[in-house]
N, C-alpha and C. Protein backbone atom coordinates (compact mmCIF):
# COMPACT_ATOMS: atom_id res chain seq x y z
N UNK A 1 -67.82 -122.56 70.16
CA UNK A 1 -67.61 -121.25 70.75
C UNK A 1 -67.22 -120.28 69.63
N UNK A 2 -67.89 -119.28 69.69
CA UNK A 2 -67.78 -118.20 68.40
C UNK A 2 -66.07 -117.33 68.89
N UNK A 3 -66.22 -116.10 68.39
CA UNK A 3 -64.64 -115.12 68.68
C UNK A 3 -65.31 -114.54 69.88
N UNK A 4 -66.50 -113.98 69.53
CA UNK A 4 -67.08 -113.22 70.92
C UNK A 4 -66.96 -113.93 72.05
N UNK A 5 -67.27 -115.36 72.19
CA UNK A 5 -67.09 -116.05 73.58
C UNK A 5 -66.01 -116.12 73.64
N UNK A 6 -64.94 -116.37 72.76
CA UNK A 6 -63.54 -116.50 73.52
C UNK A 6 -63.03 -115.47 73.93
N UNK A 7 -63.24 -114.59 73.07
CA UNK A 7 -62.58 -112.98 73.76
C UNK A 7 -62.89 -113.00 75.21
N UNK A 8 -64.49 -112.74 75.48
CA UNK A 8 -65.23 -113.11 76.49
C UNK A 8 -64.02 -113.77 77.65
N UNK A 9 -63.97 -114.93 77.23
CA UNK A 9 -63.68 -115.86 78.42
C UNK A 9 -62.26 -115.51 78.26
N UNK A 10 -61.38 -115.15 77.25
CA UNK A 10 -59.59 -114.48 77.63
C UNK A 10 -60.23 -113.35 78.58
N UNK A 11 -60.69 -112.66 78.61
CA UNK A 11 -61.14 -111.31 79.40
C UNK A 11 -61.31 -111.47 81.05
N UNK A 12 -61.96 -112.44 80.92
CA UNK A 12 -62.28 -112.62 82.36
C UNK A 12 -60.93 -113.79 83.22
N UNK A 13 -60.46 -114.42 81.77
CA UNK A 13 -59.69 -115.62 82.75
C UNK A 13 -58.28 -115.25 82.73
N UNK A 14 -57.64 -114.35 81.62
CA UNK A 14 -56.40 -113.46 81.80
C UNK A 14 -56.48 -112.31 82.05
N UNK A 15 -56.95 -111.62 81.27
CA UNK A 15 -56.46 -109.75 81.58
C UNK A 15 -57.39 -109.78 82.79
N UNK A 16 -58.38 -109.60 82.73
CA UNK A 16 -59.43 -109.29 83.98
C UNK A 16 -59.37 -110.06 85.43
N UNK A 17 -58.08 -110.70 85.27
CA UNK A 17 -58.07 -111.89 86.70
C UNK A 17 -57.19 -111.30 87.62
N UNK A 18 -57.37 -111.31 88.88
CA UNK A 18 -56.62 -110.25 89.55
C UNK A 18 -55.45 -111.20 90.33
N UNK A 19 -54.88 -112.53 90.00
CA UNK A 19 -54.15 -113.58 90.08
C UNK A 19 -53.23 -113.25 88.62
N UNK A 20 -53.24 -112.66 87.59
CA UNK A 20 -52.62 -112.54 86.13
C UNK A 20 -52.26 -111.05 86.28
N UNK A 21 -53.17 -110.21 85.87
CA UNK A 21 -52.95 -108.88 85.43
C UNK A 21 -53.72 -107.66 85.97
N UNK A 22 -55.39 -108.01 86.84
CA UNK A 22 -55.47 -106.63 87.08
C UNK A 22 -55.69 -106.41 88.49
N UNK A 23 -56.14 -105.64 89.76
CA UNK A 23 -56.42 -105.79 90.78
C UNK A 23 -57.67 -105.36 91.08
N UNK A 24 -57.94 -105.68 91.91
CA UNK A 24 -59.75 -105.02 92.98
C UNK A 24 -59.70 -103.51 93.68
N UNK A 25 -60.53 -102.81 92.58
CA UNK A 25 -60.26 -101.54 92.61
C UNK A 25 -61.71 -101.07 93.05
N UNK A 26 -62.13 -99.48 94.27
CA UNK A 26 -63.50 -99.39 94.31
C UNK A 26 -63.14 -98.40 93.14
N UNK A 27 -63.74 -98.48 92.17
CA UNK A 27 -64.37 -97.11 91.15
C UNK A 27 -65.55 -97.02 90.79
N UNK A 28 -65.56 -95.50 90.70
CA UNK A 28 -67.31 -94.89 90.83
C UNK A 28 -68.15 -95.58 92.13
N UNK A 29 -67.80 -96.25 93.07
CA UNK A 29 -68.89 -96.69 93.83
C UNK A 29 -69.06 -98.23 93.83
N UNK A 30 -68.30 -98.68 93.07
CA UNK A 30 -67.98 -100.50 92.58
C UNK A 30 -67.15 -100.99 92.84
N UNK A 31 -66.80 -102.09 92.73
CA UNK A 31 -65.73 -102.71 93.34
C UNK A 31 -65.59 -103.93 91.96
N UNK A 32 -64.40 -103.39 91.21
CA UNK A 32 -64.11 -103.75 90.33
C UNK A 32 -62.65 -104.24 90.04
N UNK A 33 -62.41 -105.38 89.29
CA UNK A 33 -61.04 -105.57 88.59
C UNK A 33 -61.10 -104.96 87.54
N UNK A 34 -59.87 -104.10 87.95
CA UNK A 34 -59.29 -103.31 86.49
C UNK A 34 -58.11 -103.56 86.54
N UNK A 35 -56.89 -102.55 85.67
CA UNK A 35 -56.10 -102.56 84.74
C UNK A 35 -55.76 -101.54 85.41
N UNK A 36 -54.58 -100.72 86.03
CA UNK A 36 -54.93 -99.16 86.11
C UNK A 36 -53.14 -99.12 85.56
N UNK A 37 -52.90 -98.10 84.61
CA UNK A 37 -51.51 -98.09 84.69
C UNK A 37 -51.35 -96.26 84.66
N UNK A 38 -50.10 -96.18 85.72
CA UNK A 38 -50.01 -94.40 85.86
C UNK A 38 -49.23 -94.02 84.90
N UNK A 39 -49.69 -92.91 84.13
CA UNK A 39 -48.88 -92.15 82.88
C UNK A 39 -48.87 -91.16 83.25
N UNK A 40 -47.39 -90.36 82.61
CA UNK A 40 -46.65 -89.20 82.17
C UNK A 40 -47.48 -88.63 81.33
N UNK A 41 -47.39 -86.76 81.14
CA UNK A 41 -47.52 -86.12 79.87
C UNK A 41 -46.58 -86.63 78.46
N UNK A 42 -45.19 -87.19 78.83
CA UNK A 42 -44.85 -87.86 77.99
C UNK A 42 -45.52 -88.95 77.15
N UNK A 43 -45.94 -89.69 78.05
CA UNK A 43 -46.31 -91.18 77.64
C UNK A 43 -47.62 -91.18 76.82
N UNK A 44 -48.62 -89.65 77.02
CA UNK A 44 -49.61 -89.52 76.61
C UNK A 44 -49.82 -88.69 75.64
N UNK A 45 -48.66 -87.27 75.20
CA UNK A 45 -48.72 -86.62 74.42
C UNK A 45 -47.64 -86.37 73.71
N UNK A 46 -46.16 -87.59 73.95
CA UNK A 46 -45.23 -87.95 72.87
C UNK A 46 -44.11 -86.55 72.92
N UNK A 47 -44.46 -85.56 74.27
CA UNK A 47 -43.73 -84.58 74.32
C UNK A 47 -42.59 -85.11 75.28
N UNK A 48 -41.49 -84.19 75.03
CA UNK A 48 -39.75 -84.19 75.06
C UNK A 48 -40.18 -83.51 76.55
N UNK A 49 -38.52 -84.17 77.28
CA UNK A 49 -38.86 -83.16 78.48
C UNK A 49 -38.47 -81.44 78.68
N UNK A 50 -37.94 -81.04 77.13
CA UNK A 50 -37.88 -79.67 77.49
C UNK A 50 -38.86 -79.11 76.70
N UNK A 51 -40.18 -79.36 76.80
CA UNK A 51 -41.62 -79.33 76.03
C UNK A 51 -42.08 -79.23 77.56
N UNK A 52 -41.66 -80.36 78.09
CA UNK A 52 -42.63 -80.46 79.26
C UNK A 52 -42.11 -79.48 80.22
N UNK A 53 -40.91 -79.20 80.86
CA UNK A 53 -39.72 -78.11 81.33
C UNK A 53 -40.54 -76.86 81.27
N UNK A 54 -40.90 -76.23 79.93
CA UNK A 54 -41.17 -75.13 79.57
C UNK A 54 -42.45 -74.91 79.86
N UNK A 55 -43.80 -75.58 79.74
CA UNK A 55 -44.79 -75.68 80.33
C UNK A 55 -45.14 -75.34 81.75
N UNK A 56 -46.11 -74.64 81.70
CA UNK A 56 -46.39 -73.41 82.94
C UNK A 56 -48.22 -73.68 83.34
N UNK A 57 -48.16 -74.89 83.98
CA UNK A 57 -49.66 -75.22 84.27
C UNK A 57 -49.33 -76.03 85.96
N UNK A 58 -51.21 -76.37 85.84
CA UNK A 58 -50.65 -77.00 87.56
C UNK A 58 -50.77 -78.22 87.06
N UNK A 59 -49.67 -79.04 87.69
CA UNK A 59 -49.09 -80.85 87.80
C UNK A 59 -50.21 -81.49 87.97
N UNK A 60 -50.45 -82.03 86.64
CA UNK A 60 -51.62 -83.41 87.01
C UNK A 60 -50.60 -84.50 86.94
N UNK A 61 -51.58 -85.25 87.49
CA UNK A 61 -51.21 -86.79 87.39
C UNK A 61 -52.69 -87.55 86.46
N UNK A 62 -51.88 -88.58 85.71
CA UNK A 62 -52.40 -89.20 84.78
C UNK A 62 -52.60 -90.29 85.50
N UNK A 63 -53.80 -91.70 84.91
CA UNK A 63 -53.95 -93.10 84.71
C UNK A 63 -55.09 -93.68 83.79
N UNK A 64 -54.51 -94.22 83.10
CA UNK A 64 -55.24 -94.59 82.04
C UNK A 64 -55.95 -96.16 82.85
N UNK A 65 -57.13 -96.27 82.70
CA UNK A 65 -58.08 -97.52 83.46
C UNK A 65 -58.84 -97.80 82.66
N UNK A 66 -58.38 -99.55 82.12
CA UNK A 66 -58.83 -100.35 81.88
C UNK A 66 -59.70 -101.53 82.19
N UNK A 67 -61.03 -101.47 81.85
CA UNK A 67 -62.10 -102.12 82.70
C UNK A 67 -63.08 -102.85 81.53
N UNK A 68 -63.40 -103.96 81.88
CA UNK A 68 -64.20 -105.05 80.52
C UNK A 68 -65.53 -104.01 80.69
N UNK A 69 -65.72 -103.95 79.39
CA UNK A 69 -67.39 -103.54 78.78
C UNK A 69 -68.75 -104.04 79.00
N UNK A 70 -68.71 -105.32 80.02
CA UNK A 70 -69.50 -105.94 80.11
C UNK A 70 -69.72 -105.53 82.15
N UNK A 71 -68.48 -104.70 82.58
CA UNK A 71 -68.44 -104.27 83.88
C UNK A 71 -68.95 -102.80 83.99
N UNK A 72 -68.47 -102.32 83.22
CA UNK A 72 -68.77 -100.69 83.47
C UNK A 72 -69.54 -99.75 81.98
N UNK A 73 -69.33 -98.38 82.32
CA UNK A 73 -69.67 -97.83 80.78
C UNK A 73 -68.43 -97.22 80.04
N UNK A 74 -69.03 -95.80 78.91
CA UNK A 74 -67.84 -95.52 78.58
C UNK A 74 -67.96 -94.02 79.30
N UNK A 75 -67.53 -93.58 79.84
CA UNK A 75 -67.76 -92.23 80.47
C UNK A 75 -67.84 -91.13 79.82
N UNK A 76 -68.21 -89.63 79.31
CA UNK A 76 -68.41 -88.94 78.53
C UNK A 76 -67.01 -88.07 79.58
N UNK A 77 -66.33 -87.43 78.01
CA UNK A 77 -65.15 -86.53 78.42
C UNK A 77 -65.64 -85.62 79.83
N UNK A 78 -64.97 -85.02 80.63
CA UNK A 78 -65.14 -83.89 81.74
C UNK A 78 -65.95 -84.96 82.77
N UNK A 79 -66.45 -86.18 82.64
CA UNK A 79 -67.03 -86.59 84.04
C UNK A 79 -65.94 -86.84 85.16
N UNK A 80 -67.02 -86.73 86.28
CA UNK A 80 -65.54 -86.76 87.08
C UNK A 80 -66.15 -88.45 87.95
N UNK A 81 -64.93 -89.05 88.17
CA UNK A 81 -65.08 -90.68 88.35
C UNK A 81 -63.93 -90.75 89.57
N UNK A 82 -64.43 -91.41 90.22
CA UNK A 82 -63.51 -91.60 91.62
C UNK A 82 -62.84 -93.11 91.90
N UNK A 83 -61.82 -92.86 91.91
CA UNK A 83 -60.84 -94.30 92.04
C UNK A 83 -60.01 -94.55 92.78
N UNK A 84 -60.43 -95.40 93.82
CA UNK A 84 -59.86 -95.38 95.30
C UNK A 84 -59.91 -94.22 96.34
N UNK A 85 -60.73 -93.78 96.31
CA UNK A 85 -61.26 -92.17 97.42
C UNK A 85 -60.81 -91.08 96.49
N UNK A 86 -60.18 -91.25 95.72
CA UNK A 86 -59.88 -89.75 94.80
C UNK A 86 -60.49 -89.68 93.28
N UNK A 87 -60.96 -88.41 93.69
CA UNK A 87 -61.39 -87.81 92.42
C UNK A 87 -60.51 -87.67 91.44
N UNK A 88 -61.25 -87.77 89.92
CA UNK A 88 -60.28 -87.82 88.72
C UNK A 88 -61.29 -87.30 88.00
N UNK A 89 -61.18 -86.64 87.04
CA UNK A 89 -61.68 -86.26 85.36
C UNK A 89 -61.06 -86.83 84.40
N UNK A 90 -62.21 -87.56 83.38
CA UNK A 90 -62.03 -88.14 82.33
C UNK A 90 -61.82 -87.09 81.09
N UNK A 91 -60.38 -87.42 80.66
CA UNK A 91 -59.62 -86.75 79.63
C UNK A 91 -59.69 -87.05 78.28
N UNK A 92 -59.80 -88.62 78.36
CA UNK A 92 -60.52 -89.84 77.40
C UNK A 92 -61.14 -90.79 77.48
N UNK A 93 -61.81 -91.55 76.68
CA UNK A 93 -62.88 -92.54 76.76
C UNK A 93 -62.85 -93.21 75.35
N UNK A 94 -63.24 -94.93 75.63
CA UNK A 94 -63.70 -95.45 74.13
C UNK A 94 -63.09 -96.83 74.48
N UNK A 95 -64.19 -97.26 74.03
CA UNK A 95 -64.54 -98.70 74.31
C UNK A 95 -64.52 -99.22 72.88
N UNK A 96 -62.93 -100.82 72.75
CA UNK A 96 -62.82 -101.76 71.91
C UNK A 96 -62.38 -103.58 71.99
N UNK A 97 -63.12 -103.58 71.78
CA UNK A 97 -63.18 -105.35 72.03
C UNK A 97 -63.46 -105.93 72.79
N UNK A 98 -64.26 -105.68 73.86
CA UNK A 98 -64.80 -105.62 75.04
C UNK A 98 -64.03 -105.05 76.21
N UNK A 99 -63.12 -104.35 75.70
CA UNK A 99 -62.15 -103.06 76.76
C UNK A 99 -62.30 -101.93 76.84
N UNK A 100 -62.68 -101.29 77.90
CA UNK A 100 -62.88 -99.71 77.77
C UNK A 100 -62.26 -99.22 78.50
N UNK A 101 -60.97 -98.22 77.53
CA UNK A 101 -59.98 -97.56 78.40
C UNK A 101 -60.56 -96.23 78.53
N UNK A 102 -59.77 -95.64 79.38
CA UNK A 102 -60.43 -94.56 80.46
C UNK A 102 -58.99 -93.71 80.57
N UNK A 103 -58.75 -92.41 79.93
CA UNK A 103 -57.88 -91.80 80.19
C UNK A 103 -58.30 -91.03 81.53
N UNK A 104 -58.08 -90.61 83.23
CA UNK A 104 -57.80 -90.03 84.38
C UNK A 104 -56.78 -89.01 84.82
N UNK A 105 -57.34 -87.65 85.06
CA UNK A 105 -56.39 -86.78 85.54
C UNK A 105 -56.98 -86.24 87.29
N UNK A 106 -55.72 -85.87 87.73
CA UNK A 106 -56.37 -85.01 89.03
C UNK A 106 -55.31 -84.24 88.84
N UNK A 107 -55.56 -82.83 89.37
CA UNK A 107 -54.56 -81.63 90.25
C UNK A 107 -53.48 -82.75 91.10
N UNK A 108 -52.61 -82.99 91.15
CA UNK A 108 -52.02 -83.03 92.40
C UNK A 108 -50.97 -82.08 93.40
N UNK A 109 -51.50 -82.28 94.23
CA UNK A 109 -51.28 -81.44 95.52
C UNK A 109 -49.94 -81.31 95.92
């Protein structure tokens, strides 16, 4: 077995197992195990909360979604991708090691 198959098979038999680490998610129209974890403007742009305090925009909500390369694509910035009935726009994108994380924003209401 080369690195590629093992990665491969850690992918599918830890991170990607929804018994370990990820759950059964519909996105875009699929029904996929991913990774989804919800982030802060903090967590994503290393800003203080009186950075964030002072800031005068409308409240998104963040999630960065993690999905194997061999399941999905890499999405081009501004598409908009739906995860669990709600719409989101892709903020980031980029696919490494057979992982392609997916930065997600919406307005929230």
């Amino acid at each position: 077995m080369n690195f590629k198959e093992a990665l491969e098979k850690d992918l599918s038999s830890v991170f990607f197992n929804v018994d370990e680490m990820a759950d059964q998610h519909e996105f875009d129209g699929q029904t996929l195990d991913l990774i989804v974890v919800d982030n802060n403007l903090e967590d994503l742009n290393g800003l203080g909360r009186e950075q964030l305090d002072a800031m005068q925009e409308v409240y998104k909500v963040y999630k960065t979604v993690y999905v194997k390369s061999s399941d999905f694509f890499v999405p081009k910035i501004g598409t908009e991708l739906v995860l669990d009935g709600l719409s989101y726009y892709v903020e980031e994108s980029g696919e490494e090691m057979g992982i392609i994380r997916i930065v997600i924003s919406a307005n929230e209401s």
